[in-house]
C-alpha atoms as a PDB file:
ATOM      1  CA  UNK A   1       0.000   0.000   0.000  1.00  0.00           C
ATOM      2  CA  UNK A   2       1.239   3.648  -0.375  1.00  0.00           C
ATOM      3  CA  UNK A   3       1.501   5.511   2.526  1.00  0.00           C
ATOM      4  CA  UNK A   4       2.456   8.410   0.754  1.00  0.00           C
ATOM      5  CA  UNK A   5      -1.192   9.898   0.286  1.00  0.00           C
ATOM      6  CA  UNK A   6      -2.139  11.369  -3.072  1.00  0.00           C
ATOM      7  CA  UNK A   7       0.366  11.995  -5.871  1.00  0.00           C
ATOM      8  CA  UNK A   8       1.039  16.149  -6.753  1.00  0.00           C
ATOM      9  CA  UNK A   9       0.307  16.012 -10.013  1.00  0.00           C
ATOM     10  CA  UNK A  10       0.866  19.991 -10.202  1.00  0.00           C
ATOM     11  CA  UNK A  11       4.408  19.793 -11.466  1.00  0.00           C
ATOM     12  CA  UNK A  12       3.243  17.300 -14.170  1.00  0.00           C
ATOM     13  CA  UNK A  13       0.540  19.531 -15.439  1.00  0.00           C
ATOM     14  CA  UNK A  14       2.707  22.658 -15.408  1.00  0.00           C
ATOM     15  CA  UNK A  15       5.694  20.807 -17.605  1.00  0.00           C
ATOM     16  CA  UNK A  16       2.798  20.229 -19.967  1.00  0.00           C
ATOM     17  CA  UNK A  17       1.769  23.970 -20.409  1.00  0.00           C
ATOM     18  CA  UNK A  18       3.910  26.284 -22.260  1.00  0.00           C
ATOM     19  CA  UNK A  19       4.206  29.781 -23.174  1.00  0.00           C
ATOM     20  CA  UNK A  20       2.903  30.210 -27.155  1.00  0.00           C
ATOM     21  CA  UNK A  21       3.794  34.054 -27.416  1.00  0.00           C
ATOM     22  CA  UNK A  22       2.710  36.579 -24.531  1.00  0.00           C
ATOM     23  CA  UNK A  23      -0.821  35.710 -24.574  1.00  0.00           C
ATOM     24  CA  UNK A  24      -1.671  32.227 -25.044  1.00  0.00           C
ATOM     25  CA  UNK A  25      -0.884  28.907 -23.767  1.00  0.00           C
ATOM     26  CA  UNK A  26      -0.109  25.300 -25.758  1.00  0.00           C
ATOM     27  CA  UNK A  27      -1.039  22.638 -23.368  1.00  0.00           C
ATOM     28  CA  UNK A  28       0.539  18.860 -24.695  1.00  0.00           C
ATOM     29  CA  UNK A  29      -1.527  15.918 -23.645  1.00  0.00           C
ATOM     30  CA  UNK A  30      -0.721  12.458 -24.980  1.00  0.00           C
ATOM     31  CA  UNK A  31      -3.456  11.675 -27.678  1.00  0.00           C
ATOM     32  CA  UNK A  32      -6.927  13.060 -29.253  1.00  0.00           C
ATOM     33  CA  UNK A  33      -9.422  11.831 -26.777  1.00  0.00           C
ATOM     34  CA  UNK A  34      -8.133  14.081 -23.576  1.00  0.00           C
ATOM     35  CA  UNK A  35      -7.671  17.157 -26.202  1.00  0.00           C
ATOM     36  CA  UNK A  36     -11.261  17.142 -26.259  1.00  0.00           C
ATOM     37  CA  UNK A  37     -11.763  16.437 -22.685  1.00  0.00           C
ATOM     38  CA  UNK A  38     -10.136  19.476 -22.018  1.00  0.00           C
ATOM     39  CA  UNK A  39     -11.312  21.473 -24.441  1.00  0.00           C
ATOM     40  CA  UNK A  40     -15.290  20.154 -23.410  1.00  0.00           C
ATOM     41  CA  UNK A  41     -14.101  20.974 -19.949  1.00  0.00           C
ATOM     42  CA  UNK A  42     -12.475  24.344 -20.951  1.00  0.00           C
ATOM     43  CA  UNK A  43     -16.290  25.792 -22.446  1.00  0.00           C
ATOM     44  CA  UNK A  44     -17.703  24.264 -18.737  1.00  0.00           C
ATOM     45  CA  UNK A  45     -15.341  25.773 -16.178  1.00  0.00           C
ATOM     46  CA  UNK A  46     -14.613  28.931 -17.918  1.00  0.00           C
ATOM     47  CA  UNK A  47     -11.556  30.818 -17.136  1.00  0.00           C
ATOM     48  CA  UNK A  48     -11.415  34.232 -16.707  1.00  0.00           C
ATOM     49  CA  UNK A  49      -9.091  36.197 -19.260  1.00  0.00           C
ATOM     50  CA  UNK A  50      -9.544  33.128 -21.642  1.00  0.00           C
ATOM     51  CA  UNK A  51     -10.736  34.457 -25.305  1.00  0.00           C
ATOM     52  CA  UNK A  52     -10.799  31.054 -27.526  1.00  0.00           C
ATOM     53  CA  UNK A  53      -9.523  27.221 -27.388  1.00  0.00           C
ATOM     54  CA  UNK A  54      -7.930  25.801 -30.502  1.00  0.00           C
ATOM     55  CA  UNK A  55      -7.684  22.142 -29.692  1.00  0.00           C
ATOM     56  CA  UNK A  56      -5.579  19.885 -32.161  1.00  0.00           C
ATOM     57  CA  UNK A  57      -4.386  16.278 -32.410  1.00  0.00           C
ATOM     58  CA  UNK A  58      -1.997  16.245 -29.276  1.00  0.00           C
ATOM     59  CA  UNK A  59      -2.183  20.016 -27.887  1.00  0.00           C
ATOM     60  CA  UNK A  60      -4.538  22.577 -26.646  1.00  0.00           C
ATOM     61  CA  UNK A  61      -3.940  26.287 -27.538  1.00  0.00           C
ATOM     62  CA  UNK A  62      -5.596  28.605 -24.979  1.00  0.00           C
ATOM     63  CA  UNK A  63      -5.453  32.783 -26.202  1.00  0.00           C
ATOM     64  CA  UNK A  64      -5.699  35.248 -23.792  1.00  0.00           C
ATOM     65  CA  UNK A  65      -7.526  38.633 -23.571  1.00  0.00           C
ATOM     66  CA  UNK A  66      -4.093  40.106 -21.690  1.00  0.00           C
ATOM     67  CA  UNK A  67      -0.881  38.715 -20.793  1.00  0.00           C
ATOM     68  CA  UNK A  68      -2.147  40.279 -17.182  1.00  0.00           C
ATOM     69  CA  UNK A  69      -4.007  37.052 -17.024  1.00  0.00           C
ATOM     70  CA  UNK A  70      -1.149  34.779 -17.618  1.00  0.00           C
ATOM     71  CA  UNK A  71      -0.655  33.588 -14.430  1.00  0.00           C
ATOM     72  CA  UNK A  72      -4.159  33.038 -13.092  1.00  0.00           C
ATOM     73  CA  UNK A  73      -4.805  31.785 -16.110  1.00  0.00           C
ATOM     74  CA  UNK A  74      -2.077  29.090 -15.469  1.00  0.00           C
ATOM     75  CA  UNK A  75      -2.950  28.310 -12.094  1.00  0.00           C
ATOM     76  CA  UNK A  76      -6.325  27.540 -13.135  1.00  0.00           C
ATOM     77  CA  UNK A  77      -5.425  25.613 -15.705  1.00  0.00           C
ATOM     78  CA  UNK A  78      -3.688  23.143 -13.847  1.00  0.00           C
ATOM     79  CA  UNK A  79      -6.691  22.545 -11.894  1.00  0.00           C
ATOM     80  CA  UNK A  80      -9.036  22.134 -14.676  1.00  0.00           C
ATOM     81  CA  UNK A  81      -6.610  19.276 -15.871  1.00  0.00           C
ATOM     82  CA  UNK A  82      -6.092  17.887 -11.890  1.00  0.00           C
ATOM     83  CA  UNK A  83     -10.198  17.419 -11.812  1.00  0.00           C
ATOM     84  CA  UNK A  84     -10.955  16.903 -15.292  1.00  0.00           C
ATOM     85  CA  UNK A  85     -11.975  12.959 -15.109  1.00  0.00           C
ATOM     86  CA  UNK A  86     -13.566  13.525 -11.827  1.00  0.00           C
ATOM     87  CA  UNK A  87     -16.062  16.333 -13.131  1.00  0.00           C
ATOM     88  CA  UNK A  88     -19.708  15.319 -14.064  1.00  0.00           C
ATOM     89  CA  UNK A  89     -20.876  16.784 -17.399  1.00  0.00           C
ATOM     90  CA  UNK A  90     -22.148  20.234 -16.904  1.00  0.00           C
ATOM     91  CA  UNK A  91     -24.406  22.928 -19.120  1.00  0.00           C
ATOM     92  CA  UNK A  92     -21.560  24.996 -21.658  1.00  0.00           C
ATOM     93  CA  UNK A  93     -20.588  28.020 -20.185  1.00  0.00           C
ATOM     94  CA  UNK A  94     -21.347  30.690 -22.936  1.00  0.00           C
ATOM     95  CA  UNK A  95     -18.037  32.778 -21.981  1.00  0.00           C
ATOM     96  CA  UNK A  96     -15.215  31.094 -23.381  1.00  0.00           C
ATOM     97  CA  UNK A  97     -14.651  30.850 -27.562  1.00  0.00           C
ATOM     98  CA  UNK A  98     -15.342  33.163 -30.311  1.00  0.00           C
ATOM     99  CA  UNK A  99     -16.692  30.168 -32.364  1.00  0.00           C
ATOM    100  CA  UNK A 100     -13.857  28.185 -32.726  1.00  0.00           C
ATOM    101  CA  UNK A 101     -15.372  25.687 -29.969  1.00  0.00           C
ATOM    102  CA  UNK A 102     -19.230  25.369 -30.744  1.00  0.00           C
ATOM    103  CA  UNK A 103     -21.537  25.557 -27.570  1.00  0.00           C
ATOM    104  CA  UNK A 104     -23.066  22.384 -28.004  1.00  0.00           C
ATOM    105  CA  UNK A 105     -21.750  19.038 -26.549  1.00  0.00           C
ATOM    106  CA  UNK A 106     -25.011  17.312 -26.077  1.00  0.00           C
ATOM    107  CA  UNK A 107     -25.672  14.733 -29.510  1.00  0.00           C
ATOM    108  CA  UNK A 108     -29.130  16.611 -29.213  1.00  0.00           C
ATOM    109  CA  UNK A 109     -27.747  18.977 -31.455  1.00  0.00           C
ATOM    110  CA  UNK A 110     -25.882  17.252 -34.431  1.00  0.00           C
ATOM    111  CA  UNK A 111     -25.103  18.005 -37.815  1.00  0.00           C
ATOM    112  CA  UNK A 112     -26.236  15.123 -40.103  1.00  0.00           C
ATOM    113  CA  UNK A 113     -24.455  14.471 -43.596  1.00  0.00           C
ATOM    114  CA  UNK A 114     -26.132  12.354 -46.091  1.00  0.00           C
ATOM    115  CA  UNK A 115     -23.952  10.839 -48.140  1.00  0.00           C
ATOM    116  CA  UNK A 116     -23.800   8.514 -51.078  1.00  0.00           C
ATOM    117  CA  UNK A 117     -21.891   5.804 -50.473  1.00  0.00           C
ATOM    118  CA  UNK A 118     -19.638   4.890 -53.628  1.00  0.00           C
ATOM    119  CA  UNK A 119     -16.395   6.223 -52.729  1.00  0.00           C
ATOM    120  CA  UNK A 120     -13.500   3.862 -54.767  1.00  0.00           C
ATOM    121  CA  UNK A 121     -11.973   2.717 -51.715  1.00  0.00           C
ATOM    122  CA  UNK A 122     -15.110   0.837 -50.385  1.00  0.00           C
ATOM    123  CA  UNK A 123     -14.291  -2.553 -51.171  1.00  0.00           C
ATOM    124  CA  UNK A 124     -11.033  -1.957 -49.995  1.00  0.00           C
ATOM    125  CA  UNK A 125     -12.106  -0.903 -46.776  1.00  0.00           C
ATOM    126  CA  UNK A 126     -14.188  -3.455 -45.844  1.00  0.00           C
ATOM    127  CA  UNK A 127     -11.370  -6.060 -46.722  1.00  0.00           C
ATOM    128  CA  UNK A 128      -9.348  -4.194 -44.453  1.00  0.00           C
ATOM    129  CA  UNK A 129     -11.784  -4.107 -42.012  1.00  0.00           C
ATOM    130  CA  UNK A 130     -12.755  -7.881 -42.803  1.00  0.00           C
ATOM    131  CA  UNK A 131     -16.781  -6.434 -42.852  1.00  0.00           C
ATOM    132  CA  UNK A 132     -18.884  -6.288 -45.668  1.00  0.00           C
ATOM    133  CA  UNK A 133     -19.080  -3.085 -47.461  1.00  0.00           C
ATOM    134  CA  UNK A 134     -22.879  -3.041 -45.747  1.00  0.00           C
ATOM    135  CA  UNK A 135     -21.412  -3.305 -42.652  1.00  0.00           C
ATOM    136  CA  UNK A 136     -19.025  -0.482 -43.061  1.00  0.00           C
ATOM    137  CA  UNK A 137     -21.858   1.694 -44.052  1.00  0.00           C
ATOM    138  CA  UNK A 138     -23.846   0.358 -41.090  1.00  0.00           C
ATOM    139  CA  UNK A 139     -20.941   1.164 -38.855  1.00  0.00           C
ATOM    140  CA  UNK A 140     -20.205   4.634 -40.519  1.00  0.00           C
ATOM    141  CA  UNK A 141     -23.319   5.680 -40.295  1.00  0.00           C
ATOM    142  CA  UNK A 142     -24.085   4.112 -36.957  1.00  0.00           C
ATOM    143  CA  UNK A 143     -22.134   6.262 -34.797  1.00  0.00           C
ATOM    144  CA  UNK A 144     -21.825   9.489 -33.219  1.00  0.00           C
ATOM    145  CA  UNK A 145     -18.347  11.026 -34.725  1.00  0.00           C
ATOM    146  CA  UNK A 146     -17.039  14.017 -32.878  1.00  0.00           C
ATOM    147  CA  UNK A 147     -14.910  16.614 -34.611  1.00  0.00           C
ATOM    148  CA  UNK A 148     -11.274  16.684 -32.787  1.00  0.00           C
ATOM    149  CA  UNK A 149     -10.108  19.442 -34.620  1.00  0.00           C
ATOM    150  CA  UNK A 150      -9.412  21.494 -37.819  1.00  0.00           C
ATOM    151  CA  UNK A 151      -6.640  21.430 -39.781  1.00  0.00           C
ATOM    152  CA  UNK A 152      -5.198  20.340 -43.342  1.00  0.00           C
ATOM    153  CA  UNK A 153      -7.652  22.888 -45.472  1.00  0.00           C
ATOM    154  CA  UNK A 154     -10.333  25.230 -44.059  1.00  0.00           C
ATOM    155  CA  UNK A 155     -13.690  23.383 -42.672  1.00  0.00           C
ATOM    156  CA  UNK A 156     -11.478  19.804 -43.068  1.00  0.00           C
ATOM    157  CA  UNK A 157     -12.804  18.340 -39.788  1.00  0.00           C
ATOM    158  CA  UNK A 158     -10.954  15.191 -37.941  1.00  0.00           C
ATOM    159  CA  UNK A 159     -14.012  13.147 -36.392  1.00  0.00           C
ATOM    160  CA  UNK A 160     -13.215  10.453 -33.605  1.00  0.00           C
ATOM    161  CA  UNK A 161     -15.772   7.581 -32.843  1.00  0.00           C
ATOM    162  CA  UNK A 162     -16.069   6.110 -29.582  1.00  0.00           C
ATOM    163  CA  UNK A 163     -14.962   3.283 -30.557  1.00  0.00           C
ATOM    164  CA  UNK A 164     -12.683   3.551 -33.397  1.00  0.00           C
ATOM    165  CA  UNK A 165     -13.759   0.546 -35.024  1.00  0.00           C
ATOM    166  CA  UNK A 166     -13.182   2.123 -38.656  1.00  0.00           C
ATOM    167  CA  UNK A 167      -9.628   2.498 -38.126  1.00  0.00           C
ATOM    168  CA  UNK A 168      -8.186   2.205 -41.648  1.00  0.00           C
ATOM    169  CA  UNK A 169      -4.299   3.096 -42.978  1.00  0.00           C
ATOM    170  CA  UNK A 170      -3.757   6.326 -45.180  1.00  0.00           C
ATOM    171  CA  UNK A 171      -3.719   4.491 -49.089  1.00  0.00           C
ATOM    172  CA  UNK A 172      -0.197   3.929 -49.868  1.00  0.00           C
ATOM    173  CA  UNK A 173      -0.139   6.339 -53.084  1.00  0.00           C
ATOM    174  CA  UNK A 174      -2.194   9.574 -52.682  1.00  0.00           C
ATOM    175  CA  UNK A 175      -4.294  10.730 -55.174  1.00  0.00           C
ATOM    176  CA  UNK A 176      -3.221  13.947 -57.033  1.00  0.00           C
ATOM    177  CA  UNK A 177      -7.014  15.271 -56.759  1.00  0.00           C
ATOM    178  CA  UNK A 178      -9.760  14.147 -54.322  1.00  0.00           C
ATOM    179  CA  UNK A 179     -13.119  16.164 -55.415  1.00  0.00           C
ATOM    180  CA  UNK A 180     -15.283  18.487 -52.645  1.00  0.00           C
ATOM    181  CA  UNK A 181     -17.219  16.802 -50.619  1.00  0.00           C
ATOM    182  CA  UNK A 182     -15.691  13.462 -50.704  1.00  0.00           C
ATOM    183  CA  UNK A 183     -15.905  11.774 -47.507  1.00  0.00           C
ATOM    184  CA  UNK A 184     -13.013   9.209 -46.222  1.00  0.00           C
ATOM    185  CA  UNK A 185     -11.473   7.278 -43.479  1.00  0.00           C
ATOM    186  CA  UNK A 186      -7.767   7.218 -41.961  1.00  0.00           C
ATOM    187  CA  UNK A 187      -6.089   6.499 -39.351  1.00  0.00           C
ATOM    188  CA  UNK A 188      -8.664   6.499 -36.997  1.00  0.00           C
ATOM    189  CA  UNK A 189     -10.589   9.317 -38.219  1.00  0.00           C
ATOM    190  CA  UNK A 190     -13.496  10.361 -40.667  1.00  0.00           C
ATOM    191  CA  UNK A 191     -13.695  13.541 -42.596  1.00  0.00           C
ATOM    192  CA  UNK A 192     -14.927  15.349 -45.538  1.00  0.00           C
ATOM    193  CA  UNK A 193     -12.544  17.485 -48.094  1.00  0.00           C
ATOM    194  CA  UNK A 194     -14.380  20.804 -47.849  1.00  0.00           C
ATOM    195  CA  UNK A 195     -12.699  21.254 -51.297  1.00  0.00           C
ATOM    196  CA  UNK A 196     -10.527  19.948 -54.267  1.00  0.00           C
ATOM    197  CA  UNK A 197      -7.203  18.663 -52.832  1.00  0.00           C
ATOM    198  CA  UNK A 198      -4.784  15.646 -53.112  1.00  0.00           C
ATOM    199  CA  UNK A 199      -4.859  13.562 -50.757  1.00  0.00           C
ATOM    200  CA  UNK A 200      -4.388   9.901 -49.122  1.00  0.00           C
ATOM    201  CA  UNK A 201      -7.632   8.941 -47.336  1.00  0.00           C
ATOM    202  CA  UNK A 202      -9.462   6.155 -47.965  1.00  0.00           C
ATOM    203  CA  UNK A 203     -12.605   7.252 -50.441  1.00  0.00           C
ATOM    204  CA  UNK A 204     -16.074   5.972 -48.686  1.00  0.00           C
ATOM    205  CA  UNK A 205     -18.600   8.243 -50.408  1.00  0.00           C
ATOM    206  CA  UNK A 206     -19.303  11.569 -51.215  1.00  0.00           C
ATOM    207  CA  UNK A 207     -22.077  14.308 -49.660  1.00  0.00           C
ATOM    208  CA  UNK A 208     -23.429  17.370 -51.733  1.00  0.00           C
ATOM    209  CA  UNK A 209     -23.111  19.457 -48.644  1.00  0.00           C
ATOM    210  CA  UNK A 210     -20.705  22.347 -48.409  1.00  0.00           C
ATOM    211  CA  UNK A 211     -18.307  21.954 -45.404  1.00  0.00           C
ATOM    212  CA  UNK A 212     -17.039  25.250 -45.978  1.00  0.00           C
ATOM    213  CA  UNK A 213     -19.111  28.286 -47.465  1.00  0.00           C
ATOM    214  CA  UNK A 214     -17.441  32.073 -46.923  1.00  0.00           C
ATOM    215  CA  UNK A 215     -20.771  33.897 -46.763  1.00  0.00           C
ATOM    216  CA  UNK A 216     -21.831  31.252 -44.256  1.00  0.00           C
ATOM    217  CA  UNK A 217     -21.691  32.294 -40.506  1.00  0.00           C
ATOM    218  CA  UNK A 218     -19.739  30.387 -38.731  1.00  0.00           C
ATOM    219  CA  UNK A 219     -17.895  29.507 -42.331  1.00  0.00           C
ATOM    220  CA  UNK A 220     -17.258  26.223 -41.146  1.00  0.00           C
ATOM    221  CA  UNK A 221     -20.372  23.447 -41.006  1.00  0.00           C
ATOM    222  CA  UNK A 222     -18.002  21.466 -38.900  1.00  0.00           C
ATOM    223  CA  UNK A 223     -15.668  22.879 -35.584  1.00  0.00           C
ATOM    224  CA  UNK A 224     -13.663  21.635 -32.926  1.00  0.00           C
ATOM    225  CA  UNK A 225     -16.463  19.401 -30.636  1.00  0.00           C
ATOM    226  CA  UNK A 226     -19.143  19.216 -33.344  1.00  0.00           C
ATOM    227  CA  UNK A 227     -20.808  15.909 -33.156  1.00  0.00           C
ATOM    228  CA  UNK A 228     -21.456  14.649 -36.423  1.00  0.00           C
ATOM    229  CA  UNK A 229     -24.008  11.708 -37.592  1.00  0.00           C
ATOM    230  CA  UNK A 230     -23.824  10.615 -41.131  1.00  0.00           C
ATOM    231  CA  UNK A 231     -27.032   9.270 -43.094  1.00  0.00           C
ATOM    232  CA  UNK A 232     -26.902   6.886 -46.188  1.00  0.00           C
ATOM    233  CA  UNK A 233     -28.824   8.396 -48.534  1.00  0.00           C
ATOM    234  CA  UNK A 234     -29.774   5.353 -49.952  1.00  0.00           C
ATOM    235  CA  UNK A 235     -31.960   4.393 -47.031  1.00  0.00           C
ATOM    236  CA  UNK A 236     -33.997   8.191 -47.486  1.00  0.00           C
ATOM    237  CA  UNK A 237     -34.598   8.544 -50.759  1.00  0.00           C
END
């Protein structure tokens, strides 16, 4: 048994926040699903002096009104992260995130995606995954993906599952042009190209909505802790 009482984790923590500039923070964690932990947690327990949270695959940047709030904003920090897995789920607090973050975190309020499913890695996919290619589908369109982050091109999304059960390898040769509104699976993720790119993702299908849309307010039809629910349009039409 340990007789030395609770670990201080504060020294931890604090090696895993940095200075980004004079008014914002990068916080390292180990892997996408506490990144959006904290950055739920971060629109729940909001932090005074905190203007927006830009989570990403491994880090956390928190902006600051003022580098006056630096150190408070610091100190708190570290105990958001020292309570984060003990907290019950609590209403968004509406003061932290210009948009960046979306207020919602209940799957009450999810964006659905039809999609046609005839993307040219399909078959593929399913051998990978040793499922049919109607049990991809089932599976794709049977869960509740959350959007990690943003990054790659504007409105490109990375959605986690709960589960990851559609955890596929990047194809070994990219393709020189994937079309907008393809939607694809890598390494653990789901997304749709918000435009034409190359790319390496495996090609599931394709949706006719616009991910990304500059007149549109926010632009994006996907942020940082959107939950996302995609719909086979061959089961609606």
């Amino acid at each position: 048994m340990d007789e030395a009482g609770p670990r201080d984790t504060t020294n931890d923590w604090n090696s895993r926040i940095r200075p980004a500039g004079d008014r914002a923070m990068l916080i390292t964690l180990d892997d996408p699903r506490p990144v959006q932990r904290l950055a739920s947690a971060l629109r729940v327990h909001a932090i005074a002096g905190v203007q927006d949270v830009l989570p990403a695959a491994e880090t956390v940047l928190v902006t600051m009104h003022s580098v006056s709030y630096g150190v408070q904003v610091r100190r708190e920090l570290v105990a958001l992260l020292d309570r984060l897995d003990q907290d019950p789920p609590q209403a968004d607090s509406p003061d932290v995130s210009r948009g960046t973050v979306p207020d919602s975190e209940i799957p009450d309020d999810v964006v659905e995606i039809p999609v046609h499913y005839d993307g040219a890695d399909l078959p593929e996919v399913a051998r990978l995954l040793d499922l049919s290619v109607p049990e991809v589908i089932a599976a794709h369109t049977g869960t509740v993906w959350r959007c990690a982050f943003v990054g790659f091109a504007p409105g490109f999304g990375y959605l986690t599952s709960p589960d990851g059960r559609l955890t596929v390898p990047r194809r070994a040769q990219a393709r020189t042009a994937i079309p907008p509104g393809a939607v694809a699976l890598a390494g653990g993720y789901s997304a749709v190209y918000p435009r034409g790119t190359p790319g390496g993702w495996q090609l599931i299908g394709s949706t006719d909505l616009r991910m990304w849309l500059v007149d549109r307010d926010p632009p994006a039809l996907v942020r940082a802790g959107t939950a996302v629910r995609f719909v086979d349009t061959a089961t609606t039409e």
